[in-house]
N, C-alpha and C. Protein backbone atom coordinates (compact mmCIF):
# COMPACT_ATOMS: atom_id res chain seq x y z
N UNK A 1 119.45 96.45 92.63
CA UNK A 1 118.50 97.27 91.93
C UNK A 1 117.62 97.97 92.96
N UNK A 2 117.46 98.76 93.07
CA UNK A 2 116.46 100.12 93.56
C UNK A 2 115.35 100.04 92.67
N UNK A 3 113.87 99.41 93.56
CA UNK A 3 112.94 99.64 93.81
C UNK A 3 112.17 100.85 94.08
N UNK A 4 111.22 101.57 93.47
CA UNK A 4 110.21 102.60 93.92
C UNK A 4 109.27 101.95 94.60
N UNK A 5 108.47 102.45 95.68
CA UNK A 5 107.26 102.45 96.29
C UNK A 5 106.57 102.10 95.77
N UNK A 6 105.53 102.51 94.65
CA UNK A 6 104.82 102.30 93.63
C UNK A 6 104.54 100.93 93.71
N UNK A 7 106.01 100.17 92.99
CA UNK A 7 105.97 98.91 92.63
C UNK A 7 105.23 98.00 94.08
N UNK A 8 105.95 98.60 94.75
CA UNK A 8 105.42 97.62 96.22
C UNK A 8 103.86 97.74 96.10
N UNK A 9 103.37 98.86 95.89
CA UNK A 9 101.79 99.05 96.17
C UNK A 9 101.59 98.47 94.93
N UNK A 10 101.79 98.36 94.06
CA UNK A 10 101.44 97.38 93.09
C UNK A 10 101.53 96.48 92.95
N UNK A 11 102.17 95.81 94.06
CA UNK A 11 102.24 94.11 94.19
C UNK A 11 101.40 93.87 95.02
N UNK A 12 101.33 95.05 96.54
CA UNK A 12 100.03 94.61 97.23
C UNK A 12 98.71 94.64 96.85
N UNK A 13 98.82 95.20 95.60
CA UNK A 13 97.45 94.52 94.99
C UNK A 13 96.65 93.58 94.58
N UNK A 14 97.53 93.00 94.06
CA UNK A 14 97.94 91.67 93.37
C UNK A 14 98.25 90.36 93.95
N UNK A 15 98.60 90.76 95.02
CA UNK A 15 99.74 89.24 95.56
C UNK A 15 98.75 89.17 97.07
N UNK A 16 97.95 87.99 97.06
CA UNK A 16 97.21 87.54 98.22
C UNK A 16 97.93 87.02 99.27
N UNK A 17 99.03 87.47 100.01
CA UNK A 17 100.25 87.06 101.10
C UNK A 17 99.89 87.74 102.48
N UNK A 18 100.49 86.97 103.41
CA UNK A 18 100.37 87.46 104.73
C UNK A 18 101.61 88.10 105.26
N UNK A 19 102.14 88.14 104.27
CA UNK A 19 103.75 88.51 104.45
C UNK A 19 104.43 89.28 103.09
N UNK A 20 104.79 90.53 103.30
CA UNK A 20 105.31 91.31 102.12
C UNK A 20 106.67 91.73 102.67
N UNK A 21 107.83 91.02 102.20
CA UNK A 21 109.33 91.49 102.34
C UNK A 21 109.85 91.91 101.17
N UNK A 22 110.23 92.76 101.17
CA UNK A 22 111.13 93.64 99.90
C UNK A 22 112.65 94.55 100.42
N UNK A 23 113.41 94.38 99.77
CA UNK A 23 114.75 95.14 100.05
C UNK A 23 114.87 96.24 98.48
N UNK A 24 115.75 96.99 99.12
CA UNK A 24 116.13 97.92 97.97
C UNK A 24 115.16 98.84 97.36
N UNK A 25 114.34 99.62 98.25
CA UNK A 25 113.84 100.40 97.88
C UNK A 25 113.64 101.77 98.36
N UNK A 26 113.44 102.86 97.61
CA UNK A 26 113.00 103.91 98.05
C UNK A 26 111.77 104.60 97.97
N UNK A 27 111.86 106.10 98.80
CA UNK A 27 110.21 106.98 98.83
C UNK A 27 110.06 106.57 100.38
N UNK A 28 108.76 106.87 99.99
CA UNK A 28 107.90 107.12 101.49
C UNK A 28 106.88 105.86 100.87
N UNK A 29 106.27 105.74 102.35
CA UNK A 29 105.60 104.46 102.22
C UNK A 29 104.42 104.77 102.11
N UNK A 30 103.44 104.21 100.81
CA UNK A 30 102.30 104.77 100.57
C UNK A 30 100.94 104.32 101.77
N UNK A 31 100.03 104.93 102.10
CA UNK A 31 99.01 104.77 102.91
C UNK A 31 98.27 103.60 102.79
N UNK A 32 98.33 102.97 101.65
CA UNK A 32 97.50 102.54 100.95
C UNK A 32 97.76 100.63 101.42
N UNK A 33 98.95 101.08 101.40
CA UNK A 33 99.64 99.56 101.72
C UNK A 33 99.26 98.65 102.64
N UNK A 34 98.78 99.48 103.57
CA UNK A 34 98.13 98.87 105.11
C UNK A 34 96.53 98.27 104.73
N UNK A 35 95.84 98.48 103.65
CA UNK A 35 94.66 98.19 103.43
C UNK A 35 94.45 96.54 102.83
N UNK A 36 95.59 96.08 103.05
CA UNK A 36 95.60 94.86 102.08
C UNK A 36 94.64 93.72 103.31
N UNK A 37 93.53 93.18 103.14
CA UNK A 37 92.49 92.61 104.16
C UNK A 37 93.48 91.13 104.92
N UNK A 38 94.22 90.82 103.91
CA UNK A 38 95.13 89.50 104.74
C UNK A 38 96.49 89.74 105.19
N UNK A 39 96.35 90.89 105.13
CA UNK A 39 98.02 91.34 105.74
C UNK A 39 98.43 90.96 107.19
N UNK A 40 98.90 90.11 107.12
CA UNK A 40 100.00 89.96 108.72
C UNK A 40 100.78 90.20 108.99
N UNK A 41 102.21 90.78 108.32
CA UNK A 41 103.19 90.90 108.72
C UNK A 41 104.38 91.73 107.48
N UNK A 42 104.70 93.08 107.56
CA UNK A 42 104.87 93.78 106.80
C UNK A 42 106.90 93.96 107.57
N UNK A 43 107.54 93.47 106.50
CA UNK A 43 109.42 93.72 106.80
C UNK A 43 109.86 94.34 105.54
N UNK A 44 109.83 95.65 106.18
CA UNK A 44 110.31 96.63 104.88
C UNK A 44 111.47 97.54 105.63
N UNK A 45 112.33 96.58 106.39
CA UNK A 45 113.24 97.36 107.12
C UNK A 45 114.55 97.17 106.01
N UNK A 46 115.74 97.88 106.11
CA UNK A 46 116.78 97.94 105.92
C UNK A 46 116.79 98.37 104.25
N UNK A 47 115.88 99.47 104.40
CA UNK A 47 115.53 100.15 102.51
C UNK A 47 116.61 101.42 102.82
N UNK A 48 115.46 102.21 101.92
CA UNK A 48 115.62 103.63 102.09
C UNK A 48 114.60 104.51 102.08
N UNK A 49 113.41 103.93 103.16
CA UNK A 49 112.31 104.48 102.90
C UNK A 49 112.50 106.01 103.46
N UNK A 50 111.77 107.30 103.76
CA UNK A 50 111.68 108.55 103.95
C UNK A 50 110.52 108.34 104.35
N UNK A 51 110.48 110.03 104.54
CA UNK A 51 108.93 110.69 105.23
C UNK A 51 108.26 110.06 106.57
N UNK A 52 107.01 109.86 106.55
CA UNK A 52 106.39 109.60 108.00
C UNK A 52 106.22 108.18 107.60
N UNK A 53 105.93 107.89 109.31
CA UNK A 53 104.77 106.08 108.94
C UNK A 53 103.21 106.94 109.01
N UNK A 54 102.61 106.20 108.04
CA UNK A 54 101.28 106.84 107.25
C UNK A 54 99.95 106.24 108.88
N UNK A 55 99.44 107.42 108.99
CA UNK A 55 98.66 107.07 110.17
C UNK A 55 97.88 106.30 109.75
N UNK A 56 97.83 105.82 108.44
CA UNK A 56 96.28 104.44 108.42
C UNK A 56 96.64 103.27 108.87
N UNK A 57 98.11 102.94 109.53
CA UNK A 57 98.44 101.69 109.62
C UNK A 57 98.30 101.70 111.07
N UNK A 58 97.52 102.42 111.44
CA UNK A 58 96.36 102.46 113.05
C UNK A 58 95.15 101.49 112.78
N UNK A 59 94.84 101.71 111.34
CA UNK A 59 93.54 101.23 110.94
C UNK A 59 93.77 99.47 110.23
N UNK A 60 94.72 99.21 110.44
CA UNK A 60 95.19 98.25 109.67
C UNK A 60 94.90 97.08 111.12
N UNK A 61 93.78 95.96 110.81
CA UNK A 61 93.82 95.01 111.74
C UNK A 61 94.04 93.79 111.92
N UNK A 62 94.58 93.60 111.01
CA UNK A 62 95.29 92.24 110.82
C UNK A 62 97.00 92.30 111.02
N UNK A 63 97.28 93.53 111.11
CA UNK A 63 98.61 93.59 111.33
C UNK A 63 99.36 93.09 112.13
N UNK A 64 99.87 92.41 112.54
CA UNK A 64 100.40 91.69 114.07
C UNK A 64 101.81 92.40 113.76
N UNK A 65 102.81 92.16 112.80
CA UNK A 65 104.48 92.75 112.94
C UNK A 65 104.43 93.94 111.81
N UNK A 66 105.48 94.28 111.91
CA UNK A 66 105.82 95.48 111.05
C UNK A 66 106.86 95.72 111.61
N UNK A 67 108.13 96.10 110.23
CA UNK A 67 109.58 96.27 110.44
C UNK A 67 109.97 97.13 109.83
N UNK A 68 110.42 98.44 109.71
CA UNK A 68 110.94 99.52 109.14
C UNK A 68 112.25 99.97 109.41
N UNK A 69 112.75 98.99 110.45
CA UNK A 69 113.71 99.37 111.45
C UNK A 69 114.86 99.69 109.88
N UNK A 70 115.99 100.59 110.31
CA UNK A 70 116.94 101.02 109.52
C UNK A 70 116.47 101.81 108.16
N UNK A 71 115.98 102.60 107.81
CA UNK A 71 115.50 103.60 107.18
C UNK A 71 115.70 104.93 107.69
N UNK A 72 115.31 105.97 106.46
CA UNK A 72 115.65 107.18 107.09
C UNK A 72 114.01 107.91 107.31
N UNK A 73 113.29 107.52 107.93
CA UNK A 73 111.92 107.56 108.53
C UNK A 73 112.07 108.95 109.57
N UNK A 74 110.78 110.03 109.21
CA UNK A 74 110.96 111.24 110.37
C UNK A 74 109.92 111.11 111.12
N UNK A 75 109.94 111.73 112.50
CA UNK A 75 108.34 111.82 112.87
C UNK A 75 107.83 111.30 114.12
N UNK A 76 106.77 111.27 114.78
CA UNK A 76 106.87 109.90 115.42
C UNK A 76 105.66 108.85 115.10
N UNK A 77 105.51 107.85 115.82
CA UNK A 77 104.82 107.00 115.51
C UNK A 77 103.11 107.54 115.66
N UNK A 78 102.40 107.38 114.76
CA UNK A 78 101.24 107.85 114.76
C UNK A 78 100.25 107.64 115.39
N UNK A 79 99.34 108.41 117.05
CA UNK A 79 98.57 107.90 117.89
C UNK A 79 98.05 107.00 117.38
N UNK A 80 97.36 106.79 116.12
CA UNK A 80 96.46 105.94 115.87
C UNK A 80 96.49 104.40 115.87
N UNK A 81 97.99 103.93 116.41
CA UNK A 81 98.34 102.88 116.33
C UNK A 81 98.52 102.33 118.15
């Protein structure tokens, strides 16, 4: 089953985890996602995400990993990180 974006940002609302893994999804990855205050470790590789990585995940400080690897992602990585 194919997942939208959406849903993901609607779980990071909801779901108090230090860890958000999801497969099977598409879109671009919303900005918003990086704001979650206990976030540690974000594996959203091997989807079908698009578009850019969203420059707020510069601003994101709890982040230690992040995995996007295998997607169709354009761009480059955003100074802010």
């Amino acid at each position: 089953m194919i997942h939208r974006v959406n849903y993901i940002l609607f779980l990071c609302l909801f779901i108090d985890s230090s860890l958000i893994t999801v497969y099977s999804i598409l879109g671009t990855i919303p900005p918003t996602i990086f704001e979650k205050p206990h976030l540690v470790n974000i594996i959203l590789g091997r989807n079908r995400l698009t578009g850019s990585i969203p420059s707020t995940l510069g601003a994101a400080t709890t982040i230690e990993t992040i995995n996007i690897n295998d997607n169709q992602l354009v761009g480059t990585v955003p100074s802010t990180i």
